[in-house]
C-alpha atoms as a PDB file:
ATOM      1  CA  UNK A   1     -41.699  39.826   5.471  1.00  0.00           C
ATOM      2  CA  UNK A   2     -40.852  38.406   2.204  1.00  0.00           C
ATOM      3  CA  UNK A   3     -38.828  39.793  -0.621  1.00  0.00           C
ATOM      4  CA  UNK A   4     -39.834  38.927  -4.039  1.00  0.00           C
ATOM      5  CA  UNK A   5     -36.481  39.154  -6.392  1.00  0.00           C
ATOM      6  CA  UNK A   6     -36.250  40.617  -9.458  1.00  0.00           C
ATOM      7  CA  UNK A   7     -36.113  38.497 -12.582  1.00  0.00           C
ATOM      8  CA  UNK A   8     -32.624  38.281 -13.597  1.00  0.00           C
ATOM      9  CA  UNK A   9     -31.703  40.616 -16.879  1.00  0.00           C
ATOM     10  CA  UNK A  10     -31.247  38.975 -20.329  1.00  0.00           C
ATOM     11  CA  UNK A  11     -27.535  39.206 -19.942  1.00  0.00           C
ATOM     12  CA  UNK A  12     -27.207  37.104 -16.540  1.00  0.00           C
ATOM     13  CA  UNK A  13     -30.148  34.677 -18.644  1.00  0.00           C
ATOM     14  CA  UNK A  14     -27.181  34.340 -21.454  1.00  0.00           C
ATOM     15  CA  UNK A  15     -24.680  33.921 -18.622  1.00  0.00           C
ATOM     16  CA  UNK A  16     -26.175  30.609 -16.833  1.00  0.00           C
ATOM     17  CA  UNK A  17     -27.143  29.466 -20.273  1.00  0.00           C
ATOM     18  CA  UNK A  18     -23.734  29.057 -21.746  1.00  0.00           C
ATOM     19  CA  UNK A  19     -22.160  27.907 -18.183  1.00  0.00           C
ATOM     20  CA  UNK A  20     -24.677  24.703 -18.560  1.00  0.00           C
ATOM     21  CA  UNK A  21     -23.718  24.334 -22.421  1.00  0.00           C
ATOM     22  CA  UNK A  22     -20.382  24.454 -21.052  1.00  0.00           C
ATOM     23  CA  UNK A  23     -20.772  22.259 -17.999  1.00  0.00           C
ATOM     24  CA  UNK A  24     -22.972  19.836 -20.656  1.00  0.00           C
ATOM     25  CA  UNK A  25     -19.565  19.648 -22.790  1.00  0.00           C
ATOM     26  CA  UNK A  26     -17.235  19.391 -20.097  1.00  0.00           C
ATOM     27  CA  UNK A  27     -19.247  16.009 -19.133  1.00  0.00           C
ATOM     28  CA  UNK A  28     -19.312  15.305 -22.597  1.00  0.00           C
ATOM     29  CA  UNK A  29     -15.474  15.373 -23.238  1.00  0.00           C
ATOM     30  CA  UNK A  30     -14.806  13.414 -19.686  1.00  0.00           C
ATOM     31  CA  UNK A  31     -17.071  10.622 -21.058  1.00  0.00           C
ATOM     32  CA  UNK A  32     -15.574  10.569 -24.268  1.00  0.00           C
ATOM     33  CA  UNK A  33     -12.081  10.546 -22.957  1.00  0.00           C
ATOM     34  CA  UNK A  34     -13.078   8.244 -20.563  1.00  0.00           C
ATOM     35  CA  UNK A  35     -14.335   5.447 -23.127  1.00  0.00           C
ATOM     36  CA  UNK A  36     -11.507   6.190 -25.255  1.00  0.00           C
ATOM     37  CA  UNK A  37      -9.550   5.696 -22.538  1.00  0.00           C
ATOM     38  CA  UNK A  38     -11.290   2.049 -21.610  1.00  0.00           C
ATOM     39  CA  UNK A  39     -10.135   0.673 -25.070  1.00  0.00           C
ATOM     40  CA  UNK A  40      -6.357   1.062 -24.122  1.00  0.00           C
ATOM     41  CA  UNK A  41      -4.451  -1.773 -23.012  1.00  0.00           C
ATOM     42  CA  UNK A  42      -3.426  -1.667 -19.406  1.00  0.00           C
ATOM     43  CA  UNK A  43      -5.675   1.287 -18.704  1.00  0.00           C
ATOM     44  CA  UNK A  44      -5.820   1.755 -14.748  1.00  0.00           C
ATOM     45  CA  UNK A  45      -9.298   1.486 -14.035  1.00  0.00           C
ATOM     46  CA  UNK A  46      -9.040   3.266 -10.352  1.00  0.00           C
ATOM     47  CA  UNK A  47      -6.795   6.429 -11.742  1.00  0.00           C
ATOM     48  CA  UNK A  48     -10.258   6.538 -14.241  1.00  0.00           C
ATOM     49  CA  UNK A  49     -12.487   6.153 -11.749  1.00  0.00           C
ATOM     50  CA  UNK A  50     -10.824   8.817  -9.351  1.00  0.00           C
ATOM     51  CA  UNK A  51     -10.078  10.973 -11.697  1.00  0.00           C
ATOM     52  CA  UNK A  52     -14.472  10.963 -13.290  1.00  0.00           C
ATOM     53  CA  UNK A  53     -15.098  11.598  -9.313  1.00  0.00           C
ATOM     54  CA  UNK A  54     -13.278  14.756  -9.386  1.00  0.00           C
ATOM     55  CA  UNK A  55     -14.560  15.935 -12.390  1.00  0.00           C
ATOM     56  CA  UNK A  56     -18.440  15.088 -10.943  1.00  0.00           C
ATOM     57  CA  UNK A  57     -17.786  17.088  -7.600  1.00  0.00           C
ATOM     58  CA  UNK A  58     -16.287  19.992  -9.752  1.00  0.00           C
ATOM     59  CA  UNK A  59     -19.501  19.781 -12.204  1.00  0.00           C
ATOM     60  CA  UNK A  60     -21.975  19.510  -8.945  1.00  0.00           C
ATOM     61  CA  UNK A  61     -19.983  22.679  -7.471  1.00  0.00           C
ATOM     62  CA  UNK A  62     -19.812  24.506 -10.330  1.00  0.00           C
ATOM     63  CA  UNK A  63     -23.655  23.737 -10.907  1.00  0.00           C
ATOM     64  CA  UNK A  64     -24.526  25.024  -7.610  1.00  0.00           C
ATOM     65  CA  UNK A  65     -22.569  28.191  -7.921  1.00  0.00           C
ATOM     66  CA  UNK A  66     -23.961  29.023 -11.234  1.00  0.00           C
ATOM     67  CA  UNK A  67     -27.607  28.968  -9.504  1.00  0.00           C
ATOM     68  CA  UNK A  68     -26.449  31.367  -6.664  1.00  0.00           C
ATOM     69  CA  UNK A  69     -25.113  33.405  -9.401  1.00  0.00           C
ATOM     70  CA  UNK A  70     -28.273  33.510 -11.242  1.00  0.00           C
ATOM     71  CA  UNK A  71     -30.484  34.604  -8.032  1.00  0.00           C
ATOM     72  CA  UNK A  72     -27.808  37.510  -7.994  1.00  0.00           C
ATOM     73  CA  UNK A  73     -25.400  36.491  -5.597  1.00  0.00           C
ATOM     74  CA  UNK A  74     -22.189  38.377  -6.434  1.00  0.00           C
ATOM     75  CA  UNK A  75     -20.018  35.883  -4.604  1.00  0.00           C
ATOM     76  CA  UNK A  76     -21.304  33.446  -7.098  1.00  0.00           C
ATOM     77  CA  UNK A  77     -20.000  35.914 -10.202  1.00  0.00           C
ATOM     78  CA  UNK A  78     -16.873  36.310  -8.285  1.00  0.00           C
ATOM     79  CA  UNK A  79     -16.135  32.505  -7.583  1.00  0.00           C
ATOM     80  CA  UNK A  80     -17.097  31.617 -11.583  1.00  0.00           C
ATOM     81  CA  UNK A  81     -15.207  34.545 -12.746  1.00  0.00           C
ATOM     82  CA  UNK A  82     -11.981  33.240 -10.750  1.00  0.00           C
ATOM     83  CA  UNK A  83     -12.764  28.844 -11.086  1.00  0.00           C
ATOM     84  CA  UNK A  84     -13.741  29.380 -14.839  1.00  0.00           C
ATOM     85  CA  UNK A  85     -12.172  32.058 -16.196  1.00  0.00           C
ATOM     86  CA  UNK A  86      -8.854  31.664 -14.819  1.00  0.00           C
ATOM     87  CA  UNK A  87      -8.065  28.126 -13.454  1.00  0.00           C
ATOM     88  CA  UNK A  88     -11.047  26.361 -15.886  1.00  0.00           C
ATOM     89  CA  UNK A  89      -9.904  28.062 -18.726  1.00  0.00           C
ATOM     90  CA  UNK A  90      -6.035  27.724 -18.758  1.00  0.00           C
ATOM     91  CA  UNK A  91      -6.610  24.133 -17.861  1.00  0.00           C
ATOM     92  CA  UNK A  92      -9.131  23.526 -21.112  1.00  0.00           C
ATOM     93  CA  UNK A  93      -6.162  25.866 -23.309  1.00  0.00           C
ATOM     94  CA  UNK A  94      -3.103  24.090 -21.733  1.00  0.00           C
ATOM     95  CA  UNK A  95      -2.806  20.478 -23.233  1.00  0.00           C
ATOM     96  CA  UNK A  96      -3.974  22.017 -26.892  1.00  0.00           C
ATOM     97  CA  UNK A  97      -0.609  24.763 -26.810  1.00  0.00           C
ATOM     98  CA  UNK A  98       1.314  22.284 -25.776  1.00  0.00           C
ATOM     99  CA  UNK A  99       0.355  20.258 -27.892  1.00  0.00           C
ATOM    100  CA  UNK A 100       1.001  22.713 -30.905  1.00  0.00           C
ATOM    101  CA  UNK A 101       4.236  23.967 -29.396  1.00  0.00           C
ATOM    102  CA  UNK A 102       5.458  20.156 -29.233  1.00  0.00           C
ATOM    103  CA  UNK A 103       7.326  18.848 -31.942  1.00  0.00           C
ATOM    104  CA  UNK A 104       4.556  16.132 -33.395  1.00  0.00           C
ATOM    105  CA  UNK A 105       1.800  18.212 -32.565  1.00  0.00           C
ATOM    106  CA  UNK A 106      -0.974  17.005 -34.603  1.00  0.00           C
ATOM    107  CA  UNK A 107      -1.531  12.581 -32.875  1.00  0.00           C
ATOM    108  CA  UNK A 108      -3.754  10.525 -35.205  1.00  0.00           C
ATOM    109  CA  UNK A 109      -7.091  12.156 -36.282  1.00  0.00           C
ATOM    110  CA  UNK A 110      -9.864   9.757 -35.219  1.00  0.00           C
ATOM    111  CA  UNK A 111     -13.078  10.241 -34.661  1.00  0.00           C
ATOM    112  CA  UNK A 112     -12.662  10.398 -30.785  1.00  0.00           C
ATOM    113  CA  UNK A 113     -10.259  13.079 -31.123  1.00  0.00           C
ATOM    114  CA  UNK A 114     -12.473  15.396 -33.205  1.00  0.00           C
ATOM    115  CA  UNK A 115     -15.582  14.530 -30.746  1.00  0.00           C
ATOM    116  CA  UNK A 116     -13.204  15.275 -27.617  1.00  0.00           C
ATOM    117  CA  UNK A 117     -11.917  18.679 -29.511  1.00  0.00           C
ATOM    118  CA  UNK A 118     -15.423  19.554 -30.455  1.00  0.00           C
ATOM    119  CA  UNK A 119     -16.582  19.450 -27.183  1.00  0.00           C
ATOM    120  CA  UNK A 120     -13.639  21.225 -25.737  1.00  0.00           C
ATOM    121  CA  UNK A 121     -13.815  23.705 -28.295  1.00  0.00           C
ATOM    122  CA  UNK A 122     -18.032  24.114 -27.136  1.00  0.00           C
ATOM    123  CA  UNK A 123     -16.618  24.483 -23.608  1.00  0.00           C
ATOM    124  CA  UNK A 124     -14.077  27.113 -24.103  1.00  0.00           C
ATOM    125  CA  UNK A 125     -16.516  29.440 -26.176  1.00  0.00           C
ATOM    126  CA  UNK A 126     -19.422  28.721 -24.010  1.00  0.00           C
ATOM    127  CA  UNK A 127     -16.983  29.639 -20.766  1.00  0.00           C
ATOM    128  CA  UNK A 128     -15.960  33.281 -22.772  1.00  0.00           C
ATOM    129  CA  UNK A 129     -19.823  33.798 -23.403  1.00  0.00           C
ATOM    130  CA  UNK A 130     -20.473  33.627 -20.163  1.00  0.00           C
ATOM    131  CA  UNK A 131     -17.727  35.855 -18.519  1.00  0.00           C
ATOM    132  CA  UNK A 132     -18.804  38.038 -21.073  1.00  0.00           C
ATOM    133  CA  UNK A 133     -22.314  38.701 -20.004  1.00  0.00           C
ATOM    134  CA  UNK A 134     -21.945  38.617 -16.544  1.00  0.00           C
ATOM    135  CA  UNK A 135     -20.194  41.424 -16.653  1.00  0.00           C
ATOM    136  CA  UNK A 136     -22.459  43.372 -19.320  1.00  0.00           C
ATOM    137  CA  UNK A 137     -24.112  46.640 -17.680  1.00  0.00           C
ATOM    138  CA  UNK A 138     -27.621  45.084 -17.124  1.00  0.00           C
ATOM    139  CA  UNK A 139     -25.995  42.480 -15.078  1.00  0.00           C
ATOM    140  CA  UNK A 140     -23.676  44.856 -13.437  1.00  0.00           C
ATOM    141  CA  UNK A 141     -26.761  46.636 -11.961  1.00  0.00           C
ATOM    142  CA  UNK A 142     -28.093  43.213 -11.282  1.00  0.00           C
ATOM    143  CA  UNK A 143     -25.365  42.047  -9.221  1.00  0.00           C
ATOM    144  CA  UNK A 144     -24.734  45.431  -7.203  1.00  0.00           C
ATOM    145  CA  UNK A 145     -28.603  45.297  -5.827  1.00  0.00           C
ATOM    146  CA  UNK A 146     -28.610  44.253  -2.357  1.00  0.00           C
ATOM    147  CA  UNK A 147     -29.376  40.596  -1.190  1.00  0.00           C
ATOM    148  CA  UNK A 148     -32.758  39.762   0.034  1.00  0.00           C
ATOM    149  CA  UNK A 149     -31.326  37.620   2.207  1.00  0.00           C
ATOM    150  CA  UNK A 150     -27.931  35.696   2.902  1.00  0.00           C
ATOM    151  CA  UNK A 151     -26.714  32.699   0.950  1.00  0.00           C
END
């Protein structure tokens, strides 16, 4: 017997749209920091290298959950909801307080600093969007339908 499942609702459309706009500028920002990073004298090239394989198992995870999450899985919402809107979020927000709260907040204004805080700033808002509307009421109903079948 198969199950056919129900398109998903505008709302949950909006949702995975603006988690891969923010995914797309999360990459963006790690390459940028990453080349910026490759100019510096002295730069550890393995602390780079480990630290761009974290971030590509993260964006592969994150990627994977986001298409569970769009076939209705409410685990999915749930796991997004927690990784992005807690843990993701405070960790995009943190180094830009402290940064203002610091007492030289504002470093040199360079063209890799405005690409990096452009696509941090495309993250954050594209992270809020999509918290946002997967908790609107057409994806509500969405998410509360049961499962055709486990995954």
């Amino acid at each position: 017997m198969t199950t056919t499942l129900a398109p998903a609702p505008p709302s949950v459309d909006r949702a995975y749209i603006a988690l891969g706009i923010a995914l797309l500028a999360g990459v963006t920002e790690a390459v940028l920091r990453t080349a910026a990073q490759l100019e510096e004298q002295g730069v550890d090239i393995g602390s780079l290298a480990t630290g761009l394989a974290i971030r590509v198992l993260i964006y592969l995870v994150v990627a994977a959950v986001m298409l569970r999450m769009r076939a209705g899985r409410r685990w999915a919402r749930t796991a997004l909801t927690v990784g992005l809107g807690t843990v993701g979020l405070v960790s995009l927000l943190v180094e830009p307080l402290a940064a203002l709260l610091s007492a030289n907040p504002v470093g040199p204004v360079t063209l890799d600093a405005v690409a990096i805080g452009t696509a941090r700033s495309v993250h954050v808002i594209a992270v809020i969007v999509a918290l946002v509307s997967m908790y609107r009421r057409d994806a509500r109903v969405y998410f509360r339908r049961p499962a055709p079948h486990p995954a």
